[in-house]
Protein backbone atom coordinates (compact mmCIF):
# COMPACT_ATOMS: atom_id res chain seq x y z
CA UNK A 1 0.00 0.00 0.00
CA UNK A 2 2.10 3.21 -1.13
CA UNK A 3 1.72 6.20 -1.84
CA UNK A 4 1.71 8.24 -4.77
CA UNK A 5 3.30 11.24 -3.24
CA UNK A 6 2.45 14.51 -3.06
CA UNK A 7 3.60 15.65 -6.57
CA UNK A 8 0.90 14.43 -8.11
CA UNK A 9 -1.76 15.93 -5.74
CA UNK A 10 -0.08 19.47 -5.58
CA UNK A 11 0.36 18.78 -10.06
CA UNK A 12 -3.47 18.38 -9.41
CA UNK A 13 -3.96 21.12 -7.26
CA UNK A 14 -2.17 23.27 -10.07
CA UNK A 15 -4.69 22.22 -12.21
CA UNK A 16 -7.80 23.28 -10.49
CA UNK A 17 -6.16 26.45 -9.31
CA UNK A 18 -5.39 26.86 -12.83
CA UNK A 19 -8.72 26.60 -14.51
CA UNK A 20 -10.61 28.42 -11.20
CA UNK A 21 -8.06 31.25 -11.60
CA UNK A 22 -8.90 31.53 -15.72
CA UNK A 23 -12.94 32.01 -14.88
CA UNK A 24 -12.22 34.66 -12.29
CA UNK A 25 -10.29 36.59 -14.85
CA UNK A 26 -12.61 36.06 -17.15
CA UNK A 27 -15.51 37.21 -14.55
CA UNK A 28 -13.20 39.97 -12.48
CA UNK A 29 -12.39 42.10 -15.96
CA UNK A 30 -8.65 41.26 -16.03
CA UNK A 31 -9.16 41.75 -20.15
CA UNK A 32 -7.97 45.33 -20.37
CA UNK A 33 -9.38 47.27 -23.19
CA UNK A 34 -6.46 47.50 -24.84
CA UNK A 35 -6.60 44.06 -25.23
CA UNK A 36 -10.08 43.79 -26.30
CA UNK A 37 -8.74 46.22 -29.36
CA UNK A 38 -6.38 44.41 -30.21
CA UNK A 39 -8.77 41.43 -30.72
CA UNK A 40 -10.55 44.06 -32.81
CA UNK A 41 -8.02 44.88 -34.73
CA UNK A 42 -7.04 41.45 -35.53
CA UNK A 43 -10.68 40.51 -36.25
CA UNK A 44 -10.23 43.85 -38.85
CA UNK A 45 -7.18 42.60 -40.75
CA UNK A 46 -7.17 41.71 -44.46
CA UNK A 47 -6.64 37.90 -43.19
CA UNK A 48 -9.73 37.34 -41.15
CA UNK A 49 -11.68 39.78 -43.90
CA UNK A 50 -13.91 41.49 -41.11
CA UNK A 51 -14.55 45.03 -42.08
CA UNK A 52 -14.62 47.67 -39.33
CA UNK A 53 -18.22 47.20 -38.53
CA UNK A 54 -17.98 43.75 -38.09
CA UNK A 55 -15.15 43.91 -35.75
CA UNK A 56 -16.98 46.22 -33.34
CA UNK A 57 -20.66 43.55 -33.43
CA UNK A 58 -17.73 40.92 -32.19
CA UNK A 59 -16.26 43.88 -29.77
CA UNK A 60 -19.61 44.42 -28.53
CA UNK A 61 -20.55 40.78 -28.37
CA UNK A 62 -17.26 39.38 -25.87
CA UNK A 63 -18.44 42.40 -23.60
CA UNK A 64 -21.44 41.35 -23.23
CA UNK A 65 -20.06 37.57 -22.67
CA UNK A 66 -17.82 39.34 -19.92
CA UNK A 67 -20.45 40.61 -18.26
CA UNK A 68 -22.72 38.20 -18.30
CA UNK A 69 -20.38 35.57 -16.82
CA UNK A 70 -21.11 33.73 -13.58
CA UNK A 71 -18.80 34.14 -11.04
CA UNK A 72 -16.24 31.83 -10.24
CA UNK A 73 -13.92 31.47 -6.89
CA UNK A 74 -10.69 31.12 -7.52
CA UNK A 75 -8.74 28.40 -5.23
CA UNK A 76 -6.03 30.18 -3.90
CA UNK A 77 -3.80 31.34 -0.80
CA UNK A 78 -6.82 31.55 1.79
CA UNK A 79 -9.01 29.36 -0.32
CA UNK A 80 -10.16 25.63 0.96
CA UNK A 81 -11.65 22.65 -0.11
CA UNK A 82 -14.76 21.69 2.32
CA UNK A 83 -15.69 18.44 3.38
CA UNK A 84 -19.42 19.50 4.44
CA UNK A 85 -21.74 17.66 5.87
CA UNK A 86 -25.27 16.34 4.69
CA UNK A 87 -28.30 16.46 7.23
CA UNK A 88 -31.12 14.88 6.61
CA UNK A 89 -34.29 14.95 8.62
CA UNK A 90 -34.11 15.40 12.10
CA UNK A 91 -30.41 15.46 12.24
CA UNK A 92 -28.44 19.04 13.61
CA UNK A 93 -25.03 20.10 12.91
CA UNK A 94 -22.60 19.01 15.47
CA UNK A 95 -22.04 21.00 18.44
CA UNK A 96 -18.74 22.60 19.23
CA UNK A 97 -18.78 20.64 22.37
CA UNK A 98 -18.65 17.06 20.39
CA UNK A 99 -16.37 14.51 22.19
CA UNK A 100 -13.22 13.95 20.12
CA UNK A 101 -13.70 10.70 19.52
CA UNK A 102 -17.20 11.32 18.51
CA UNK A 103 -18.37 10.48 14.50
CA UNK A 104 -20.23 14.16 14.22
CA UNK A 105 -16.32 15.00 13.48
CA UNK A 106 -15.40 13.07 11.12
CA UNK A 107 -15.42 15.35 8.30
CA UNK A 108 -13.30 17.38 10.38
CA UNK A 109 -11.03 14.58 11.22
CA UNK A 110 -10.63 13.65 7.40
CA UNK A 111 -9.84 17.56 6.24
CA UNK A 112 -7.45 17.84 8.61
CA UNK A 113 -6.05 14.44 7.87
CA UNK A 114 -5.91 15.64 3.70
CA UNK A 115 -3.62 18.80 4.68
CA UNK A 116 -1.83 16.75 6.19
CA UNK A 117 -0.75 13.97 4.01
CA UNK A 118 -1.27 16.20 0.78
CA UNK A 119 -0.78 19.60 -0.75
CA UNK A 120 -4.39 20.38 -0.34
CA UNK A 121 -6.04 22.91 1.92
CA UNK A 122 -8.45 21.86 3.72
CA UNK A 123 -11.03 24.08 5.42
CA UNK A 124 -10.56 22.16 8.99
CA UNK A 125 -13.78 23.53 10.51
CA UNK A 126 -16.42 22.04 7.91
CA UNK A 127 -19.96 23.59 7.95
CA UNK A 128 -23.22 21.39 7.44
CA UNK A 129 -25.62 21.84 4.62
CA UNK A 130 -28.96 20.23 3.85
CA UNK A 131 -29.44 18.93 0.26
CA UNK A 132 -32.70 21.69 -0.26
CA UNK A 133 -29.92 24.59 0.21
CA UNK A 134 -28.72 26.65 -2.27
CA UNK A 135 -25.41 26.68 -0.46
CA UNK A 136 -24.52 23.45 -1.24
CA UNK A 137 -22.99 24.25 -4.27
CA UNK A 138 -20.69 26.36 -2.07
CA UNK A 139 -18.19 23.14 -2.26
CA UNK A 140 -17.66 20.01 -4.64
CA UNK A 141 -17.64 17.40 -2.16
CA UNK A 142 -20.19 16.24 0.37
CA UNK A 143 -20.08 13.39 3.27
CA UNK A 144 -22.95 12.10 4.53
CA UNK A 145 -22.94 9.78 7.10
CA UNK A 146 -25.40 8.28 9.77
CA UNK A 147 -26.54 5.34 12.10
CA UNK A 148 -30.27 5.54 11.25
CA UNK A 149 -32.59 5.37 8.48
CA UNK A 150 -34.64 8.76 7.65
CA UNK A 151 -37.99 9.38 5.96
CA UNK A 152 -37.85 9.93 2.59
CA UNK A 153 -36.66 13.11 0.98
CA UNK A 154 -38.76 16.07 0.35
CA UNK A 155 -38.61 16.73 -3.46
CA UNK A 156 -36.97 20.29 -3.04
CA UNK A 157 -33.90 18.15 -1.34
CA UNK A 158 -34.35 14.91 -4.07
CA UNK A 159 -33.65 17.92 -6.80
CA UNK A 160 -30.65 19.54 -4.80
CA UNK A 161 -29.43 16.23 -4.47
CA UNK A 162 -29.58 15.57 -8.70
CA UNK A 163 -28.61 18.69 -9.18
CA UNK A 164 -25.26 18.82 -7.10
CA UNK A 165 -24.57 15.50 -9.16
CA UNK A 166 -25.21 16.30 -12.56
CA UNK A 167 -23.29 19.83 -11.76
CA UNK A 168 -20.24 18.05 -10.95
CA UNK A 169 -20.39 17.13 -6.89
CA UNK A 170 -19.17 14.22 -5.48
CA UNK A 171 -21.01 12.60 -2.13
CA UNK A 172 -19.11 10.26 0.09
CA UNK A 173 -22.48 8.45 1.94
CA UNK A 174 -20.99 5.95 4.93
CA UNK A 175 -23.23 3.80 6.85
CA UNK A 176 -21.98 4.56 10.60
CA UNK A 177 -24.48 1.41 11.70
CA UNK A 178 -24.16 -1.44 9.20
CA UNK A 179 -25.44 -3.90 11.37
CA UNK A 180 -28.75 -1.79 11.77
CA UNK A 181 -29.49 -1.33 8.14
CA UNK A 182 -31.95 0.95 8.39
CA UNK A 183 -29.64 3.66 7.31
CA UNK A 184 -28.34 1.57 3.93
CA UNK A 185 -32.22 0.61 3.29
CA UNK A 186 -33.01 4.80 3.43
CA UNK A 187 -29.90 5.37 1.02
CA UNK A 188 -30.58 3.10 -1.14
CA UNK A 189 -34.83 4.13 -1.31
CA UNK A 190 -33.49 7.70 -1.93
CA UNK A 191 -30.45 7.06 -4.46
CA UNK A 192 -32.92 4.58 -6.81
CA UNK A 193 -35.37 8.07 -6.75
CA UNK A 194 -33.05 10.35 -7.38
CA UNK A 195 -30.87 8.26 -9.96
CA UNK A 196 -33.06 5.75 -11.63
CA UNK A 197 -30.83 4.79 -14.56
CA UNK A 198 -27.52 5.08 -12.73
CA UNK A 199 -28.07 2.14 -9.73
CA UNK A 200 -25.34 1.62 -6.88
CA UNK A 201 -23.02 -0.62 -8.65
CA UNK A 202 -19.97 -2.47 -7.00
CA UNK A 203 -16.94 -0.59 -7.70
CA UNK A 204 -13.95 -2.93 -10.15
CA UNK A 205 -10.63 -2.97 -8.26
CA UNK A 206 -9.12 -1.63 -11.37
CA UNK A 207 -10.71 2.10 -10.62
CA UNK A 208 -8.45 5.30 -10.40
CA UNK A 209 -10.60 5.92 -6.54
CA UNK A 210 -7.76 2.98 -5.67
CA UNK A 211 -4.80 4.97 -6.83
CA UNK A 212 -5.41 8.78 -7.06
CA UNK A 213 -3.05 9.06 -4.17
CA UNK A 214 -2.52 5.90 -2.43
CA UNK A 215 -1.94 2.88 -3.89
CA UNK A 216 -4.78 0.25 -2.35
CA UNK A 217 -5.72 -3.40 -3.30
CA UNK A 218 -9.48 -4.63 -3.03
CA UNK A 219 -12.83 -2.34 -3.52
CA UNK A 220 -15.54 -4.38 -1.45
CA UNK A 221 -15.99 -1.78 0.75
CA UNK A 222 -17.67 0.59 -2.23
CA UNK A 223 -20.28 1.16 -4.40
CA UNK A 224 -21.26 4.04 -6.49
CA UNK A 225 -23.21 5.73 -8.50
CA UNK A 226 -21.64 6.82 -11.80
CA UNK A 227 -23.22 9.56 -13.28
CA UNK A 228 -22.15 11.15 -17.59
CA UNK A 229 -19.35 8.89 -17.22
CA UNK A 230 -17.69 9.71 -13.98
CA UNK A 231 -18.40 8.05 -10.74
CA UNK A 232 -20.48 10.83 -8.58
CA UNK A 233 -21.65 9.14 -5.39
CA UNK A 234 -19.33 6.81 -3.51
CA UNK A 235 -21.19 4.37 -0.78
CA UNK A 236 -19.58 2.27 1.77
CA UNK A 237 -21.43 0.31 4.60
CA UNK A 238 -17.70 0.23 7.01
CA UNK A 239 -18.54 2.88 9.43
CA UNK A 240 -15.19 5.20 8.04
CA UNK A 241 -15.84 8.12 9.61
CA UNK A 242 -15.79 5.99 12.80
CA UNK A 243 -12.46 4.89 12.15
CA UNK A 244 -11.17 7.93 11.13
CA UNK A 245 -12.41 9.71 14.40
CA UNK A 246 -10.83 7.01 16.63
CA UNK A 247 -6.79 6.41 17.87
CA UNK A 248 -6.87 2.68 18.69
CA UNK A 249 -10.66 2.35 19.39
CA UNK A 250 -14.42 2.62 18.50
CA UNK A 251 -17.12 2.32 20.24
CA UNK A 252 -20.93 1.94 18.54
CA UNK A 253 -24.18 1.33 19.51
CA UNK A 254 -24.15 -2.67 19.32
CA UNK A 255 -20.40 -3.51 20.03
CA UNK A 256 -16.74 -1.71 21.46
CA UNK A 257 -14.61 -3.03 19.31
CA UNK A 258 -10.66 -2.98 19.23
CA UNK A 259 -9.22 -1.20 16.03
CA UNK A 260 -5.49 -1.82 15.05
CA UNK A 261 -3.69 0.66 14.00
CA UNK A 262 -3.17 -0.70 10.46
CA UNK A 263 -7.12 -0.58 9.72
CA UNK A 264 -7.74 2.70 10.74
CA UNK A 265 -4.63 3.93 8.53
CA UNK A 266 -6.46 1.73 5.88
CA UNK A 267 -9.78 3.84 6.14
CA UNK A 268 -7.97 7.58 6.79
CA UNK A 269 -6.02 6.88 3.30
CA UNK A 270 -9.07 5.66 1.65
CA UNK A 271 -10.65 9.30 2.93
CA UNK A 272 -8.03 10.49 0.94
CA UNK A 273 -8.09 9.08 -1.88
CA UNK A 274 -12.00 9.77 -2.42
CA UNK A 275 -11.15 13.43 -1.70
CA UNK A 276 -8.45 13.70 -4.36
CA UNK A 277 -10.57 12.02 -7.11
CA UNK A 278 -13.37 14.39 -5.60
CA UNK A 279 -11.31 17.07 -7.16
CA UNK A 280 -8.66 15.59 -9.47
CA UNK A 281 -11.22 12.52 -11.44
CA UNK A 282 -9.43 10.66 -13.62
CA UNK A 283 -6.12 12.42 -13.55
CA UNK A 284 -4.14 9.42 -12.46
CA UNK A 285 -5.77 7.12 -15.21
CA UNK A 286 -3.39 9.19 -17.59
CA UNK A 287 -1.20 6.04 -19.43
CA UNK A 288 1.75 8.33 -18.13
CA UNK A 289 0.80 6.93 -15.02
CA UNK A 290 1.23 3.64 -15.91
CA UNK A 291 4.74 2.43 -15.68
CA UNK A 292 5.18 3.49 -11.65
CA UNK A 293 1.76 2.18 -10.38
CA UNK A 294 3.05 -1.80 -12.34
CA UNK A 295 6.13 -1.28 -10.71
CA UNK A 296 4.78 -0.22 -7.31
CA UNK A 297 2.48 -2.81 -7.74
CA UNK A 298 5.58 -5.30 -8.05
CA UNK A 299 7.31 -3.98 -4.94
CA UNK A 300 10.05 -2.53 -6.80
CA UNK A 301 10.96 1.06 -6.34
């Protein structure tokens, strides 16, 4: 089980920053004038045969497309990616005064854990959203975990939840409470509403999840969604917020049960990988890839 390093997540990182920092310009008018003329011009010149009048419709026209343009947050210095969290029903955000060990911080545990072990920053305070909120675009990545089931979802939040999918999000849903199952049978009632022709499917061993910063064997502890050819919604019934949360122990609501060290690492780089192919994809499915992860694979160096 190795990992990739941290060139590849801050070669990523370059990459978001890169395309987030292009729409801002485009939105914050970083185009000066002069600029725009000298598109003008060039849209004037014997070779693209535009005559002055024609130049200034297109002159006119990329204003307007300037202005009109939705604004985008650049990921920068003092920019973060947030793990939020998803309540659903009767559930609250977690209160400042939550035990350490307790799962309502798990999302905290796991963006800490990401600045950590990557080049990523990590807002380590995470907020909670609810999937009717307009806020929850606010971040690409969602976890939402719990031991119970829940009624079923209004259709404002059955909408948010499409729509945060088929705008690009990416949901980590963990079943704190496998044993119960009323939590899996409420996921699984809400996913086959919400995504009727994309069921929960197991997820092959051969998927860049396994390697988009560690290097992990074995995918029986997910199933996803895949959504326009990406996978979107990532499930897992193995409690890993729990694990994340804990030092050398967990305790539920049916069982205390010893963790070794060697699991919970297991879980915690698992967290990480999800997080990085929340916001890389497919970037490590490149062929360039290819030659290190047989090699690693091997055991040689």
């Amino acid at each position: 089980m190795g990992s990739y390093g941290t060139d590849g997540a801050a070669a990523c990182r370059r990459a978001v920053v890169a395309r987030a920092s292009g729409a801002r310009g485009a939105r914050g008018g970083r185009v000066s004038v002069g600029g725009l003329s000298s598109l003008a011009s060039s849209l004037a010149g014997p070779r693209a045969r535009f005559d002055r009048a024609r130049a200034g419709c297109w002159l006119l026209l990329i204003v307007c497309c300037l202005a009109a343009a939705p604004l985008a947050q650049a990921l920068g210095p003092g920019a973060g990616i947030e793990v939020r969290r998803v309540l659903v029903g009767a559930q609250s955000p977690p209160s400042g005064t939550s035990e350490p060990g307790s799962r309502a911080r798990a999302a905290e545990r796991l963006a800490w854990e990401v600045r950590k072990r990557t080049s990523i920053e990590t807002v380590l305070e995470p907020s909670s959203t609810r999937l009717d909120d307009p806020s929850i675009y606010r971040t690409p990545l969602l976890y939402w975990s719990s031991d119970r089931g829940f009624d079923p979802l209004s259709e404002r939040e059955l909408s948010g939840l499409r729509r945060f999918v088929e705008y690009g999000g990416f949901i980590i849903i963990d079943d704190a409470s496998p044993e119960a199952g009323s939590f899996d049978a409420s996921v699984r009632r809400e996913l086959a509403r919400a995504f009727p022709a994309e069921r929960l499917e197991r997820l092959p061993p051969s998927h860049t999840i396994l390697r988009s910063f560690y290097l992990l064997d074995g995918s029986d502890v997910l199933e996803a969604v895949t959504h326009a050819g990406r996978v979107a919604v990532v499930y897992t019934r193995h409690d890993l917020g729990g694990q994340w949360v804990s030092e050398d122990r967990i305790e539920s609501a049916f069982t205390r049960v010893d963790l070794g060290s060697e699991q919970r690492e297991r879980a915690v780089r698992l967290g990480v990988n999800l997080v990085m192919y929340a916001l890389c994809l497919d970037y490590k499915d490149d062929q360039v890839h290819a030659p290190f992860i047989l090699r690693r694979r091997a055991g040689r160096p």
